[in-house]
N, C-alpha and C. Protein backbone atom coordinates (compact mmCIF):
# COMPACT_ATOMS: atom_id res chain seq x y z
N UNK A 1 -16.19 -5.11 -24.48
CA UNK A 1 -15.25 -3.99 -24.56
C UNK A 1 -14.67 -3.66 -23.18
N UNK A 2 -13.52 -3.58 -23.37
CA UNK A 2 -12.75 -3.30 -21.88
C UNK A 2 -13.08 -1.89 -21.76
N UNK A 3 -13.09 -1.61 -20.50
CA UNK A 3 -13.18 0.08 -19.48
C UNK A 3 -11.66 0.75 -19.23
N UNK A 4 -12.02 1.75 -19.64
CA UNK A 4 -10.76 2.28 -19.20
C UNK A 4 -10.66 2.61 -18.11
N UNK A 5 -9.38 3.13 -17.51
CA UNK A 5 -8.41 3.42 -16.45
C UNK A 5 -9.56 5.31 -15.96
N UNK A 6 -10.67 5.09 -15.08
CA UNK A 6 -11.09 6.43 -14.94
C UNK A 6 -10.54 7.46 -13.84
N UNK A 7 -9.73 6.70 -13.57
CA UNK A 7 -9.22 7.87 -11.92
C UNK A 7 -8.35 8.79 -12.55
N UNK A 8 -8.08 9.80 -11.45
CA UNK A 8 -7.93 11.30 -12.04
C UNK A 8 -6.17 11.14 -12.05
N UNK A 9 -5.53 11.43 -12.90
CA UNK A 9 -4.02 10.87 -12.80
C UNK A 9 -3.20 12.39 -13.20
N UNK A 10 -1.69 11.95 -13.10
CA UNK A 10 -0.95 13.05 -13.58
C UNK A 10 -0.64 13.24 -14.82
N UNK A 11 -0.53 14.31 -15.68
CA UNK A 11 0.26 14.64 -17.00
C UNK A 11 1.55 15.19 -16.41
N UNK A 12 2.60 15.36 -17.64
CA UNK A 12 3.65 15.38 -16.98
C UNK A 12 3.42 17.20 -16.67
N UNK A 13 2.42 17.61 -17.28
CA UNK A 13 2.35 19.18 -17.11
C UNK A 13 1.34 19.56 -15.44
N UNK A 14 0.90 18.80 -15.35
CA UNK A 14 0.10 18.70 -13.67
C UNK A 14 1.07 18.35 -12.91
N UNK A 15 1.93 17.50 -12.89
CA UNK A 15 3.60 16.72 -11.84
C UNK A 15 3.77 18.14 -12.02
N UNK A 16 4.32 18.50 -12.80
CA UNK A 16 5.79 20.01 -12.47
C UNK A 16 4.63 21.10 -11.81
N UNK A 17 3.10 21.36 -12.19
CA UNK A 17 2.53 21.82 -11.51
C UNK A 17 2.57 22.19 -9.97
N UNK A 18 2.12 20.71 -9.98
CA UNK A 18 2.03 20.64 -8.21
C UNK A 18 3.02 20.47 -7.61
N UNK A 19 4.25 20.00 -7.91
CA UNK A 19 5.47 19.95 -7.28
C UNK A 19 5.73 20.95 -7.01
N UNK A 20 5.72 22.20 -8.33
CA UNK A 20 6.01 23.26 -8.11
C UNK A 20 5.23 24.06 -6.57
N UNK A 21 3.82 24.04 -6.73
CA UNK A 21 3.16 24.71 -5.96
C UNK A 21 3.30 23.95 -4.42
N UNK A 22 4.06 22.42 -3.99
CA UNK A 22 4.03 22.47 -3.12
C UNK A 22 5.82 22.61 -2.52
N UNK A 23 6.34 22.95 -3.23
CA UNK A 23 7.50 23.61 -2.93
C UNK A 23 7.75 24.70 -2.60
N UNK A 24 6.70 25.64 -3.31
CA UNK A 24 6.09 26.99 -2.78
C UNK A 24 5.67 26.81 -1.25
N UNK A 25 4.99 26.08 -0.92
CA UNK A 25 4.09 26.72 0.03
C UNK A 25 4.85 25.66 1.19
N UNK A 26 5.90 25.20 1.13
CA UNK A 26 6.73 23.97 1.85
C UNK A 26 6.77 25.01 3.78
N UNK A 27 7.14 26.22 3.25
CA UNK A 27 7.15 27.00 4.99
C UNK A 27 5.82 26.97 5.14
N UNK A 28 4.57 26.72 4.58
CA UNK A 28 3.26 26.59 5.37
C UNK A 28 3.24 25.03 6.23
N UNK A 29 3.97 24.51 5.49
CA UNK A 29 3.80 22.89 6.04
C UNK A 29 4.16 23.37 7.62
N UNK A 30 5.63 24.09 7.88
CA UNK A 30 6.37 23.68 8.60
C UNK A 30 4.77 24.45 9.86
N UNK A 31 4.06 25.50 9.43
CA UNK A 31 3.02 26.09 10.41
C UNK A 31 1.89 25.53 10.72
N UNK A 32 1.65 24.71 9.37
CA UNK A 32 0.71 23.48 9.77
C UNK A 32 0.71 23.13 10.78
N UNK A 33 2.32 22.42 11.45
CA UNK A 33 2.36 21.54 12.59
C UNK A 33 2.33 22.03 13.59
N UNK A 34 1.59 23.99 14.01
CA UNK A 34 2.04 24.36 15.03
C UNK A 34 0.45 25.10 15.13
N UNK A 35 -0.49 24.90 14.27
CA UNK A 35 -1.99 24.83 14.07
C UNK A 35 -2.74 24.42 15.49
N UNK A 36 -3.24 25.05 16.25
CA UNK A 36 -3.48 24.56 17.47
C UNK A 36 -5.42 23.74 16.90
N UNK A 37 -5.72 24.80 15.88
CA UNK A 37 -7.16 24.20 15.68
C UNK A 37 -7.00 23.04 14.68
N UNK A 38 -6.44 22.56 13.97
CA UNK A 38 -5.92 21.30 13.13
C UNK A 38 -5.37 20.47 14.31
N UNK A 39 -5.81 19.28 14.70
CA UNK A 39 -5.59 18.59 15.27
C UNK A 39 -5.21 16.87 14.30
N UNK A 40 -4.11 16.19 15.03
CA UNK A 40 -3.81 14.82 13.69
C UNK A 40 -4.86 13.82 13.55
N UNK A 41 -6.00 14.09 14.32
CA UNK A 41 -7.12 13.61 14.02
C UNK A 41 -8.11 14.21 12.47
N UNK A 42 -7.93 15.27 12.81
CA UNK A 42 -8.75 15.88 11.47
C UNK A 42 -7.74 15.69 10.39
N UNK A 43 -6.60 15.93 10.17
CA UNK A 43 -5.38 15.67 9.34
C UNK A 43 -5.56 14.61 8.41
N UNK A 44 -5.77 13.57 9.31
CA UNK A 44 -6.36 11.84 8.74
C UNK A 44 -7.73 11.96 8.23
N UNK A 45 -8.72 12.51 8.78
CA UNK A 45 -9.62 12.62 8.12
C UNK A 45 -10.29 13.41 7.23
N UNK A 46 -9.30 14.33 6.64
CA UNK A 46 -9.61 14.99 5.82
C UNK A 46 -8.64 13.93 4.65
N UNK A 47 -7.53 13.65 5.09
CA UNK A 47 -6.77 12.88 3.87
C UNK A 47 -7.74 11.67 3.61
N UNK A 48 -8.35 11.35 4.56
CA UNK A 48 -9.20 10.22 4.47
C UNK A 48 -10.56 10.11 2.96
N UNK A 49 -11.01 11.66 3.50
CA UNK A 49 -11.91 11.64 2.52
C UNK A 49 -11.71 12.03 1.13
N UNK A 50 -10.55 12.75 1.23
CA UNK A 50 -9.65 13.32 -0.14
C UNK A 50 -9.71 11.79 -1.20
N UNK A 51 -9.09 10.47 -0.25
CA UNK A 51 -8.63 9.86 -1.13
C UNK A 51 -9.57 8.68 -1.55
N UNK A 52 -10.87 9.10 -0.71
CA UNK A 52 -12.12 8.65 -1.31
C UNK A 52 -12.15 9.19 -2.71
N UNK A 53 -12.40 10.38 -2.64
CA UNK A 53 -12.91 10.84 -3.58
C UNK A 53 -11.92 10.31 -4.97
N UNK A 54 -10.64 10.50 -5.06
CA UNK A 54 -9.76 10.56 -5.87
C UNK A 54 -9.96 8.56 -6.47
N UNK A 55 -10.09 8.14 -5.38
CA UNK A 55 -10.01 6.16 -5.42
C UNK A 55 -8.59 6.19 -5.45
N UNK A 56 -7.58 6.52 -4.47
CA UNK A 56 -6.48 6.22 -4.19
C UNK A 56 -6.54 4.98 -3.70
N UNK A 57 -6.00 3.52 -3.79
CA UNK A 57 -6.13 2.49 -2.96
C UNK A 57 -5.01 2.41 -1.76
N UNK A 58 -4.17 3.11 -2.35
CA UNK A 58 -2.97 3.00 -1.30
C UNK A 58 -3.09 4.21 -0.27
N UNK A 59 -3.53 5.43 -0.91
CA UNK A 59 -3.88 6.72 0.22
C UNK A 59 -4.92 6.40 1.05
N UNK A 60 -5.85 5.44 0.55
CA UNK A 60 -7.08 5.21 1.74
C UNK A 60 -7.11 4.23 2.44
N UNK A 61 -6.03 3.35 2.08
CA UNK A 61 -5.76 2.37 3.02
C UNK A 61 -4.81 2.56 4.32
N UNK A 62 -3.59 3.51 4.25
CA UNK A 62 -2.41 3.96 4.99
C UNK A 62 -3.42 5.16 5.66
N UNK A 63 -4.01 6.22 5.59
CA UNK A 63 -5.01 6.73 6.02
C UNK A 63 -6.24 6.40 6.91
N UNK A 64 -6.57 5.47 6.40
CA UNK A 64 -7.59 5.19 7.14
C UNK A 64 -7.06 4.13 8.39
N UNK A 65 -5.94 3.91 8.13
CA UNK A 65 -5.18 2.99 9.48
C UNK A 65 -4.54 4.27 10.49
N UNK A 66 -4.30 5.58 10.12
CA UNK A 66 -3.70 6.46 10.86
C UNK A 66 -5.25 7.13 11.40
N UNK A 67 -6.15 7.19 10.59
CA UNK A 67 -7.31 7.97 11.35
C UNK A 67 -7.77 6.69 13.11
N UNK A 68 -7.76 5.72 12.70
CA UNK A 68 -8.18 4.36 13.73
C UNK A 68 -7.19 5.00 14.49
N UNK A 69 -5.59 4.77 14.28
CA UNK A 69 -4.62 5.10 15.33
C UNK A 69 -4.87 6.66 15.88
N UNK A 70 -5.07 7.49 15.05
CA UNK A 70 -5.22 8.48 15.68
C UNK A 70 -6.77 9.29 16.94
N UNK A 71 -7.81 7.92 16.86
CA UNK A 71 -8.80 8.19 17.54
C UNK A 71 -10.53 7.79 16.91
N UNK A 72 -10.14 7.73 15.70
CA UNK A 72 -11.25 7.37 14.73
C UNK A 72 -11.65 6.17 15.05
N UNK A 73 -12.79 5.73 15.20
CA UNK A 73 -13.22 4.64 14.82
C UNK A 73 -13.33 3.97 13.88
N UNK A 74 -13.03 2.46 13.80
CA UNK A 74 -12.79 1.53 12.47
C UNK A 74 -14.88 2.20 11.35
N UNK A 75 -15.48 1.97 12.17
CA UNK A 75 -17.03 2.54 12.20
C UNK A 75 -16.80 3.86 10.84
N UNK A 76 -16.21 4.73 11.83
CA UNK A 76 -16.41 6.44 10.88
C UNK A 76 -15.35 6.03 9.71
N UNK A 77 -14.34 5.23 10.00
CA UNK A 77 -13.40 5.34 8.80
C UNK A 77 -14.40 4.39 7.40
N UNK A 78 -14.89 3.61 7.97
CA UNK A 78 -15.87 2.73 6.52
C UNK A 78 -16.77 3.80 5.96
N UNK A 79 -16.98 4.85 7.58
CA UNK A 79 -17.97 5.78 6.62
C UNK A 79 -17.56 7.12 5.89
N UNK A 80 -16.20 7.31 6.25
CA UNK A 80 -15.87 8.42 5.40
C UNK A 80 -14.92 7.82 3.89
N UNK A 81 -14.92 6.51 4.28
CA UNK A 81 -14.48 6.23 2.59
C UNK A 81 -15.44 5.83 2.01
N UNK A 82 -16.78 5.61 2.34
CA UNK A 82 -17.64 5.80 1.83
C UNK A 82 -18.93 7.26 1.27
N UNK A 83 -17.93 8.30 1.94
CA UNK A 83 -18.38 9.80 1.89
C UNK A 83 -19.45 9.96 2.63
N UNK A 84 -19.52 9.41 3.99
CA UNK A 84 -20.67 9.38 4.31
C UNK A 84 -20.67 9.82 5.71
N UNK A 85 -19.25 10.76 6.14
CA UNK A 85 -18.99 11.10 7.17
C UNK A 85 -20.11 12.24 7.86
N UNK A 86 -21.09 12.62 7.52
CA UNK A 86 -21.62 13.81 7.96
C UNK A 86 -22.67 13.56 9.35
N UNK A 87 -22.94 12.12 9.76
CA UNK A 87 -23.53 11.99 11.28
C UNK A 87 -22.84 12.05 12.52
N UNK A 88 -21.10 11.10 11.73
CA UNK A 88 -20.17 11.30 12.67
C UNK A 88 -19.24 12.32 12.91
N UNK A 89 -18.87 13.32 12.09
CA UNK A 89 -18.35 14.66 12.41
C UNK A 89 -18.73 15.27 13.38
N UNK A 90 -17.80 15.96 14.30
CA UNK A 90 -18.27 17.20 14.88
C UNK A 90 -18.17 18.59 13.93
N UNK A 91 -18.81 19.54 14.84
CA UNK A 91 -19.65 20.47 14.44
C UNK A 91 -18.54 21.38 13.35
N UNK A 92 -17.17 21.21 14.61
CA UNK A 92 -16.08 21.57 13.77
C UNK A 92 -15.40 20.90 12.78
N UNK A 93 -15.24 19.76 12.81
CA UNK A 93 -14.72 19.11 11.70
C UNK A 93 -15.60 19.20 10.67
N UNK A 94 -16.95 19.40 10.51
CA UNK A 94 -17.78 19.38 9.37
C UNK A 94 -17.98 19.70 8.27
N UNK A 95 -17.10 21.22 8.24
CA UNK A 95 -17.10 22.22 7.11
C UNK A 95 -16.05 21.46 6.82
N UNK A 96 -14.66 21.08 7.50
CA UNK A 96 -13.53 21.09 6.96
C UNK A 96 -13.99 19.97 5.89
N UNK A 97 -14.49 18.68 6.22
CA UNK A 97 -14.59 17.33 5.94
C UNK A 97 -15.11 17.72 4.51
N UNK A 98 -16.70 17.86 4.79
CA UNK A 98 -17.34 18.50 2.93
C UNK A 98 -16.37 19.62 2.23
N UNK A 99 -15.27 20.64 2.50
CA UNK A 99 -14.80 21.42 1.95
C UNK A 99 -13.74 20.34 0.72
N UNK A 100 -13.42 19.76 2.21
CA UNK A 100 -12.16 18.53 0.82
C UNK A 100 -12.77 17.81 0.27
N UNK A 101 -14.00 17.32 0.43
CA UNK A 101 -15.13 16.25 -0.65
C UNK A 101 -14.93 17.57 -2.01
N UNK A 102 -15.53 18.37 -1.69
CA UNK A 102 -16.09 19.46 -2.71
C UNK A 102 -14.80 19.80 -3.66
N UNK A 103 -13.95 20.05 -2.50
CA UNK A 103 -12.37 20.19 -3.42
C UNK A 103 -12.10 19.69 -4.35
N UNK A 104 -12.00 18.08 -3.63
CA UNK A 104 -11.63 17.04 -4.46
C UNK A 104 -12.39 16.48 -5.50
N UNK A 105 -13.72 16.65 -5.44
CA UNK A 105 -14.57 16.07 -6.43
C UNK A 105 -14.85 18.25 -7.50
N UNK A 106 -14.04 18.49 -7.50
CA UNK A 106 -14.40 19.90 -8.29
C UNK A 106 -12.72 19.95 -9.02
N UNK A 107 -11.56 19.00 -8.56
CA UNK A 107 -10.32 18.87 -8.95
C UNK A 107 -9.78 20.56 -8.66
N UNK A 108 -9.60 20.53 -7.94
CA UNK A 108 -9.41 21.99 -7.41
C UNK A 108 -9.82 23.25 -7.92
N UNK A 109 -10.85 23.30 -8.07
CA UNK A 109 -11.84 24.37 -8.55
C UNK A 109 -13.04 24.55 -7.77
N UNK A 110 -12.89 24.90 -6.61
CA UNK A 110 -13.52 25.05 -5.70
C UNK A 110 -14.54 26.05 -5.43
N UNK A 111 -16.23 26.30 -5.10
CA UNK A 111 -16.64 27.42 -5.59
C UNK A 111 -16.81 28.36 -4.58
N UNK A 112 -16.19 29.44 -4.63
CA UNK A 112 -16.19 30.88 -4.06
C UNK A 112 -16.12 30.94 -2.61
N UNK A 113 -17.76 30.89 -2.87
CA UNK A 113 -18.53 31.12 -1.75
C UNK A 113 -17.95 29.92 -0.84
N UNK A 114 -18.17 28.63 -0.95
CA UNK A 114 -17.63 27.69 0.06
C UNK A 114 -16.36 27.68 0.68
N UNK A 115 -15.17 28.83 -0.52
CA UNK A 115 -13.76 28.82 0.51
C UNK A 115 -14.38 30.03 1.22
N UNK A 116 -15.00 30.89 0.88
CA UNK A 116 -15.07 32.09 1.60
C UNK A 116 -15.86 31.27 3.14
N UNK A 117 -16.96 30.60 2.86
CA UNK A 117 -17.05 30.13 4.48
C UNK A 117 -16.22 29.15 5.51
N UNK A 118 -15.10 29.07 4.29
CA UNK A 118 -13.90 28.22 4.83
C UNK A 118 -13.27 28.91 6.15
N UNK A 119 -12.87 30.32 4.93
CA UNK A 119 -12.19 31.29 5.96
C UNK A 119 -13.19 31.90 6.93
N UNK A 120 -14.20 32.28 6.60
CA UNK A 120 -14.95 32.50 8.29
C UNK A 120 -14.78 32.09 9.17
N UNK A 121 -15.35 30.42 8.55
CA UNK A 121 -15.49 29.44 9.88
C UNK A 121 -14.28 29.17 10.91
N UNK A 122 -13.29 28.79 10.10
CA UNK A 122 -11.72 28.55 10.63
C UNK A 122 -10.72 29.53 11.06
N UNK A 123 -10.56 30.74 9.94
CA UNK A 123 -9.92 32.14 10.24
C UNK A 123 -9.29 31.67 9.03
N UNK A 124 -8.37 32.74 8.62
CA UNK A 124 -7.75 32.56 6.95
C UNK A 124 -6.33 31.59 7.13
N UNK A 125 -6.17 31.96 8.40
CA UNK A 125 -4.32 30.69 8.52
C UNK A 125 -5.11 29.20 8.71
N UNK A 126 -6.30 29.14 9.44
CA UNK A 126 -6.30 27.65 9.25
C UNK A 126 -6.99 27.30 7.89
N UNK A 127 -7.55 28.21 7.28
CA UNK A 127 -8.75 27.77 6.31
C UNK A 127 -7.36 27.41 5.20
N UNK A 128 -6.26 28.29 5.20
CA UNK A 128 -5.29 27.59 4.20
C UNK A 128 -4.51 26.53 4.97
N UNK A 129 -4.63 26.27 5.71
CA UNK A 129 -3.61 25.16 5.89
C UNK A 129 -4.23 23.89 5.50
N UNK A 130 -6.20 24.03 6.00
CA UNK A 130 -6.97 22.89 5.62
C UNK A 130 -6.96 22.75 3.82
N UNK A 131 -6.58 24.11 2.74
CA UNK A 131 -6.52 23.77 1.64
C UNK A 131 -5.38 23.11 1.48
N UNK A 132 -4.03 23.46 1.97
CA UNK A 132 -2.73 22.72 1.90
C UNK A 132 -2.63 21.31 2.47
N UNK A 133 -3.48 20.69 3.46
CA UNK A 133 -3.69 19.25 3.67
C UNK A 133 -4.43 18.64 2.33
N UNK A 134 -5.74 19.56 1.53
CA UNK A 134 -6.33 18.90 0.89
C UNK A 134 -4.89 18.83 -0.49
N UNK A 135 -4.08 19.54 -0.64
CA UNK A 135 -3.17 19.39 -1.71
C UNK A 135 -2.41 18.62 -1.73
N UNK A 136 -1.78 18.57 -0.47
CA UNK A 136 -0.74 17.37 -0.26
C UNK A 136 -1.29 16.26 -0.61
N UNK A 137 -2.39 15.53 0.02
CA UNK A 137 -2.74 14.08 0.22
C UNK A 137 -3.40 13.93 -1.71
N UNK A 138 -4.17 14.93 -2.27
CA UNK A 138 -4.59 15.17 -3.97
C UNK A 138 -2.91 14.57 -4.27
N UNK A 139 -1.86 15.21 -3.85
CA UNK A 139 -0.43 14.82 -4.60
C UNK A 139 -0.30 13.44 -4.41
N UNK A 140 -0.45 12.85 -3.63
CA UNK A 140 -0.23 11.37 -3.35
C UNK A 140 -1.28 10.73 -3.82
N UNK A 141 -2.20 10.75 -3.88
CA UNK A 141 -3.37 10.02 -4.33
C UNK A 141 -3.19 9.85 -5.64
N UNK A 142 -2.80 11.18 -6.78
CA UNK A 142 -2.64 10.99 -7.86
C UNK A 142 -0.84 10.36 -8.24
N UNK A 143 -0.24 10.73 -7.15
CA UNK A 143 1.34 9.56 -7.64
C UNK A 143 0.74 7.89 -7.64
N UNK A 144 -0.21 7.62 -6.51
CA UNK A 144 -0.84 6.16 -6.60
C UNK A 144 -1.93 5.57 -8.10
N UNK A 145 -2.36 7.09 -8.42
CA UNK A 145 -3.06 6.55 -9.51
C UNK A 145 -2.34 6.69 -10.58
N UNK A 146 -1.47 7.38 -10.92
CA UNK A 146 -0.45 7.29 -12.14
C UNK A 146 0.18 5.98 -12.11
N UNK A 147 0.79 5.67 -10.73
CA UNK A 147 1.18 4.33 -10.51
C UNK A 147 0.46 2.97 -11.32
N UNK A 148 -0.78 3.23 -10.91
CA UNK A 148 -1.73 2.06 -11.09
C UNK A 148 -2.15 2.09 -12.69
N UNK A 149 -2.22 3.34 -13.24
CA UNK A 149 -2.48 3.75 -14.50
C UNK A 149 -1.89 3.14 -15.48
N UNK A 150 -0.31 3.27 -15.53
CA UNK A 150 0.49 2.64 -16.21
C UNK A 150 0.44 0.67 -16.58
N UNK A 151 0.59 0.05 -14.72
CA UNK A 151 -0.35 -1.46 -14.90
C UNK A 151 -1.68 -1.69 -15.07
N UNK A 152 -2.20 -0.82 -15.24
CA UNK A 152 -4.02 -0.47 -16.05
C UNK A 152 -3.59 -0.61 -17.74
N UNK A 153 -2.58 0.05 -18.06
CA UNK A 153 -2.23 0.33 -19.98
C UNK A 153 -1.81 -1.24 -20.10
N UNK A 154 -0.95 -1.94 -18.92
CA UNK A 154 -0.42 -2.53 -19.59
C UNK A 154 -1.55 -4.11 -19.60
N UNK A 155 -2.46 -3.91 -18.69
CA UNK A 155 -3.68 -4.81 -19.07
C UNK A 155 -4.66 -4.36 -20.06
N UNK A 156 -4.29 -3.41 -21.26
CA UNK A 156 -5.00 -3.01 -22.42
C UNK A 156 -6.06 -2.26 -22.19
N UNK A 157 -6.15 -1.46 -20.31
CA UNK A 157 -7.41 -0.47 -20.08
C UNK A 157 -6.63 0.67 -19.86
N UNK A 158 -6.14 1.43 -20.70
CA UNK A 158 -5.37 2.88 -20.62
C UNK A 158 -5.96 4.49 -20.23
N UNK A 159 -5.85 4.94 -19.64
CA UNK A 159 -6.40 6.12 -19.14
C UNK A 159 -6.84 7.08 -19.87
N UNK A 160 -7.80 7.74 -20.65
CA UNK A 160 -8.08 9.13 -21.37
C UNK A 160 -6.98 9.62 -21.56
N UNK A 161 -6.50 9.88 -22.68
CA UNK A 161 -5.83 11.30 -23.06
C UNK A 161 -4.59 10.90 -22.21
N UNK A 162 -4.50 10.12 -22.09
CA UNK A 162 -2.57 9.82 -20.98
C UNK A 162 -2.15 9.34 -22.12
N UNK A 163 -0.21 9.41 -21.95
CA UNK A 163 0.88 9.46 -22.53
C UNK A 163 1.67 8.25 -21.88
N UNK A 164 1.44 7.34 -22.27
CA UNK A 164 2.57 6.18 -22.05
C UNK A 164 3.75 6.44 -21.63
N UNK A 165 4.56 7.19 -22.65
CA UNK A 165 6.15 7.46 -22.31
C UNK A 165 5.83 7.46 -21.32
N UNK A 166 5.07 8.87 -20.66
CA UNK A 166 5.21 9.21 -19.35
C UNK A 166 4.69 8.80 -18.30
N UNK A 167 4.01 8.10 -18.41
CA UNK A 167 3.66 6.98 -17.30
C UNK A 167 4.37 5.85 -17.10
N UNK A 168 5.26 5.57 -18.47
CA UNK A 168 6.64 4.19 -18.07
C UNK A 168 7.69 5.01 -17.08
N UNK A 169 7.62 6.32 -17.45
CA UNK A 169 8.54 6.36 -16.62
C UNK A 169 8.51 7.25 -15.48
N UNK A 170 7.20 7.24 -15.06
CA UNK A 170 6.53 8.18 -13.89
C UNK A 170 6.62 6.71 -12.92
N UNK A 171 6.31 5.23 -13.88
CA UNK A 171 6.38 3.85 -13.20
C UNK A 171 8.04 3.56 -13.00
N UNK A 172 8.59 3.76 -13.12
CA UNK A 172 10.08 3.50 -13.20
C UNK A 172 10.57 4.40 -11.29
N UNK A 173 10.58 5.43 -12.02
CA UNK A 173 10.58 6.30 -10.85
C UNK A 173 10.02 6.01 -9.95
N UNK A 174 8.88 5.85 -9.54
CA UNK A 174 8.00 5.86 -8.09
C UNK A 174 8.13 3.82 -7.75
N UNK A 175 8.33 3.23 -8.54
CA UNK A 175 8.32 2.03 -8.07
C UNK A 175 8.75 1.35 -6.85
N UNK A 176 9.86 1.87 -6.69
CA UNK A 176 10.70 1.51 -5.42
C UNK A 176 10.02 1.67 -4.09
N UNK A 177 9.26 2.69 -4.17
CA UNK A 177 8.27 3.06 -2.95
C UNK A 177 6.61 2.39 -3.00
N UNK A 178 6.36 2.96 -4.60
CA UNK A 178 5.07 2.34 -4.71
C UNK A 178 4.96 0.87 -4.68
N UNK A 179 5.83 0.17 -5.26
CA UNK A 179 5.52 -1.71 -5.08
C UNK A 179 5.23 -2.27 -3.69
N UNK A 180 6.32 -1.92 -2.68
CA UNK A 180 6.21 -2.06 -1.11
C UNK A 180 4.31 -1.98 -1.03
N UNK A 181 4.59 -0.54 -1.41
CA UNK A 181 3.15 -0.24 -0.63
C UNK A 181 1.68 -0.94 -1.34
N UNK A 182 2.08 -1.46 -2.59
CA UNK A 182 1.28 -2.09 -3.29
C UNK A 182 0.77 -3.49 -2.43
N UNK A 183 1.90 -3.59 -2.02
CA UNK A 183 1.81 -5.41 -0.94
C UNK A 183 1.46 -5.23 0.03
N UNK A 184 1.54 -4.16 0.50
CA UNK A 184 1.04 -3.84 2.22
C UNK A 184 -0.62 -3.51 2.14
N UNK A 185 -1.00 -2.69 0.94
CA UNK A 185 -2.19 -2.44 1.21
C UNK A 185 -2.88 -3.62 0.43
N UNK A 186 -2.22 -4.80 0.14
CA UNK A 186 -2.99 -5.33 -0.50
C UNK A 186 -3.25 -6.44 0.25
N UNK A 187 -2.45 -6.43 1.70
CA UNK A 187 -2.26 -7.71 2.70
C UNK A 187 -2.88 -7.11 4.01
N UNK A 188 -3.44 -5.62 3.55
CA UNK A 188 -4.45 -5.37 4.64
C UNK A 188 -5.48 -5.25 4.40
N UNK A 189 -6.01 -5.38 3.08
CA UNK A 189 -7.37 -5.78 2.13
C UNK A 189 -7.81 -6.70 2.79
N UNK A 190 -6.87 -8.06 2.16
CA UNK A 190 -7.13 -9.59 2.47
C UNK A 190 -7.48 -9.58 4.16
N UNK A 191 -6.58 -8.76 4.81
CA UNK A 191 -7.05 -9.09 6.49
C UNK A 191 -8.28 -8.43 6.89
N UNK A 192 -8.71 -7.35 6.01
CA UNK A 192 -9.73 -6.58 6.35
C UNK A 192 -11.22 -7.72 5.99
N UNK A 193 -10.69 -8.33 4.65
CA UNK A 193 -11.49 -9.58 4.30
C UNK A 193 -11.79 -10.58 4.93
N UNK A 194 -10.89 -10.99 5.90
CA UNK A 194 -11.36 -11.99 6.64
C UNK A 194 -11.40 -11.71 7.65
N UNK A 195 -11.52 -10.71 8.19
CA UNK A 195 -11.94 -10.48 9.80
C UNK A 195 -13.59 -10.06 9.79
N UNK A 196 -13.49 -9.40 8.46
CA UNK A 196 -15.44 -9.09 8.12
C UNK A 196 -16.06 -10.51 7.96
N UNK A 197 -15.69 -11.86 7.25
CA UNK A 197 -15.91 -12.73 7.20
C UNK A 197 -16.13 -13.29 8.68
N UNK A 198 -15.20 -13.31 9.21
CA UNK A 198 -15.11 -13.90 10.55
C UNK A 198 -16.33 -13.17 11.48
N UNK A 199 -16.60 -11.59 11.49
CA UNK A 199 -17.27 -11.25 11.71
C UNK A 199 -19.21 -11.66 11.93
N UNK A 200 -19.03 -11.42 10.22
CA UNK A 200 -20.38 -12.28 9.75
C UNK A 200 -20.46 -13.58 10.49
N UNK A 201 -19.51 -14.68 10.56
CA UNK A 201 -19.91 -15.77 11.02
C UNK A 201 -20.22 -16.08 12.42
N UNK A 202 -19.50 -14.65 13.21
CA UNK A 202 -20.01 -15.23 14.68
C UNK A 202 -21.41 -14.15 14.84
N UNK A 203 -21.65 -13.22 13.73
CA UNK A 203 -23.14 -12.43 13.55
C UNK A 203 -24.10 -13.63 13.91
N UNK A 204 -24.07 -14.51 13.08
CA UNK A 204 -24.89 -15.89 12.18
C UNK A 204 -24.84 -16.93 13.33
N UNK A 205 -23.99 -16.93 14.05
CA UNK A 205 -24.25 -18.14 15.78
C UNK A 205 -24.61 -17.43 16.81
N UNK A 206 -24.12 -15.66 16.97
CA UNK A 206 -24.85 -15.67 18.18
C UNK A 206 -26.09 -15.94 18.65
């Protein structure tokens, strides 16, 4: 018996959702970028772990190449897509990092008490801006898995409770952008593949 399609995807009633809500909050973006305690290091690594959680292949691949560029080690990035960032965090990045695990693995239902030590820890302008990073990169993660969802139906493993129509033509729409990126992250797989290979083999002679 084939498996279905389990990653968390869009209905067309979640799209007008979140579009909506990040059209709303579009003048927080612009304060985001003027966040002196959000630094584009944490930025990446909070999108980083977001799109763990979600199994974006394309958000954690373009991510986890901006966290390296932005200061990360190739090291912390294997370990925060593996959720396993909590030796290498600092003290400050720490809350932020588990807040978007928790986020993201609660699908934005987040409990209480943990935003409330959000806003302690950070103050209430950064503690929302760190929820508005965790929303944005949730928006992309799930345009990649709707993406993938649709060539999931059409290999006969279809997603729970999803609507075809609207995934032919959620695939129609996003294609132009998503195919590119389909080849790029799929030609930095393969390089990621053989440099670990290559790796192993000079492990095995030294």
């Amino acid at each position: 018996m084939k498996r279905g399609f389990d990653k968390r995807i869009f209905t067309a009633r979640t799209l007008m959702s979140d579009m909506g809500f990040l059209t709303r909050k579009s003048p927080e973006m612009v304060g985001l970028l003027w966040d002196k305690k959000i630094t584009k290091a944490l930025i990446e690594r909070i999108m980083t772990v977001v799109s763990a959680v979600n199994g974006c292949k394309y958000c954690a691949w373009f991510h986890a190449k901006q966290a390296v560029s932005s200061g990360t080690s190739e090291e912390e990035v294997r370990n925060m897509l593996n959720l396993q960032f909590h030796a290498d965090a600092s003290d400050f990045e720490l809350l932020a990092l588990s807040y978007a695990q928790h986020y993201a693995e609660t699908n934005r239902n987040p409990d209480s008490e943990m935003t409330a030590n959000l806003c302690g820890f950070y103050g209430a302008r950064t503690a929302k801006h760190i929820i508005l990073i965790i929303r944005m990169i949730s928006f992309g993660n799930l345009v990649g898995n709707t993406f993938d969802a649709f060539l999931s139906r059409l290999k006969g493993n279809k997603a729970p409770n999803s609507n075809g129509t609207f995934e032919a033509i959620f695939f129609v729409v996003t294609a132009p952008f998503m195919l590119p990126a389909m080849r790029l992250s799929r030609k930095y797989r393969e390089n990621e593949a053989e440099m670990n290979y290559d790796r192993s083999q000079l492990a095995k002679h030294a």
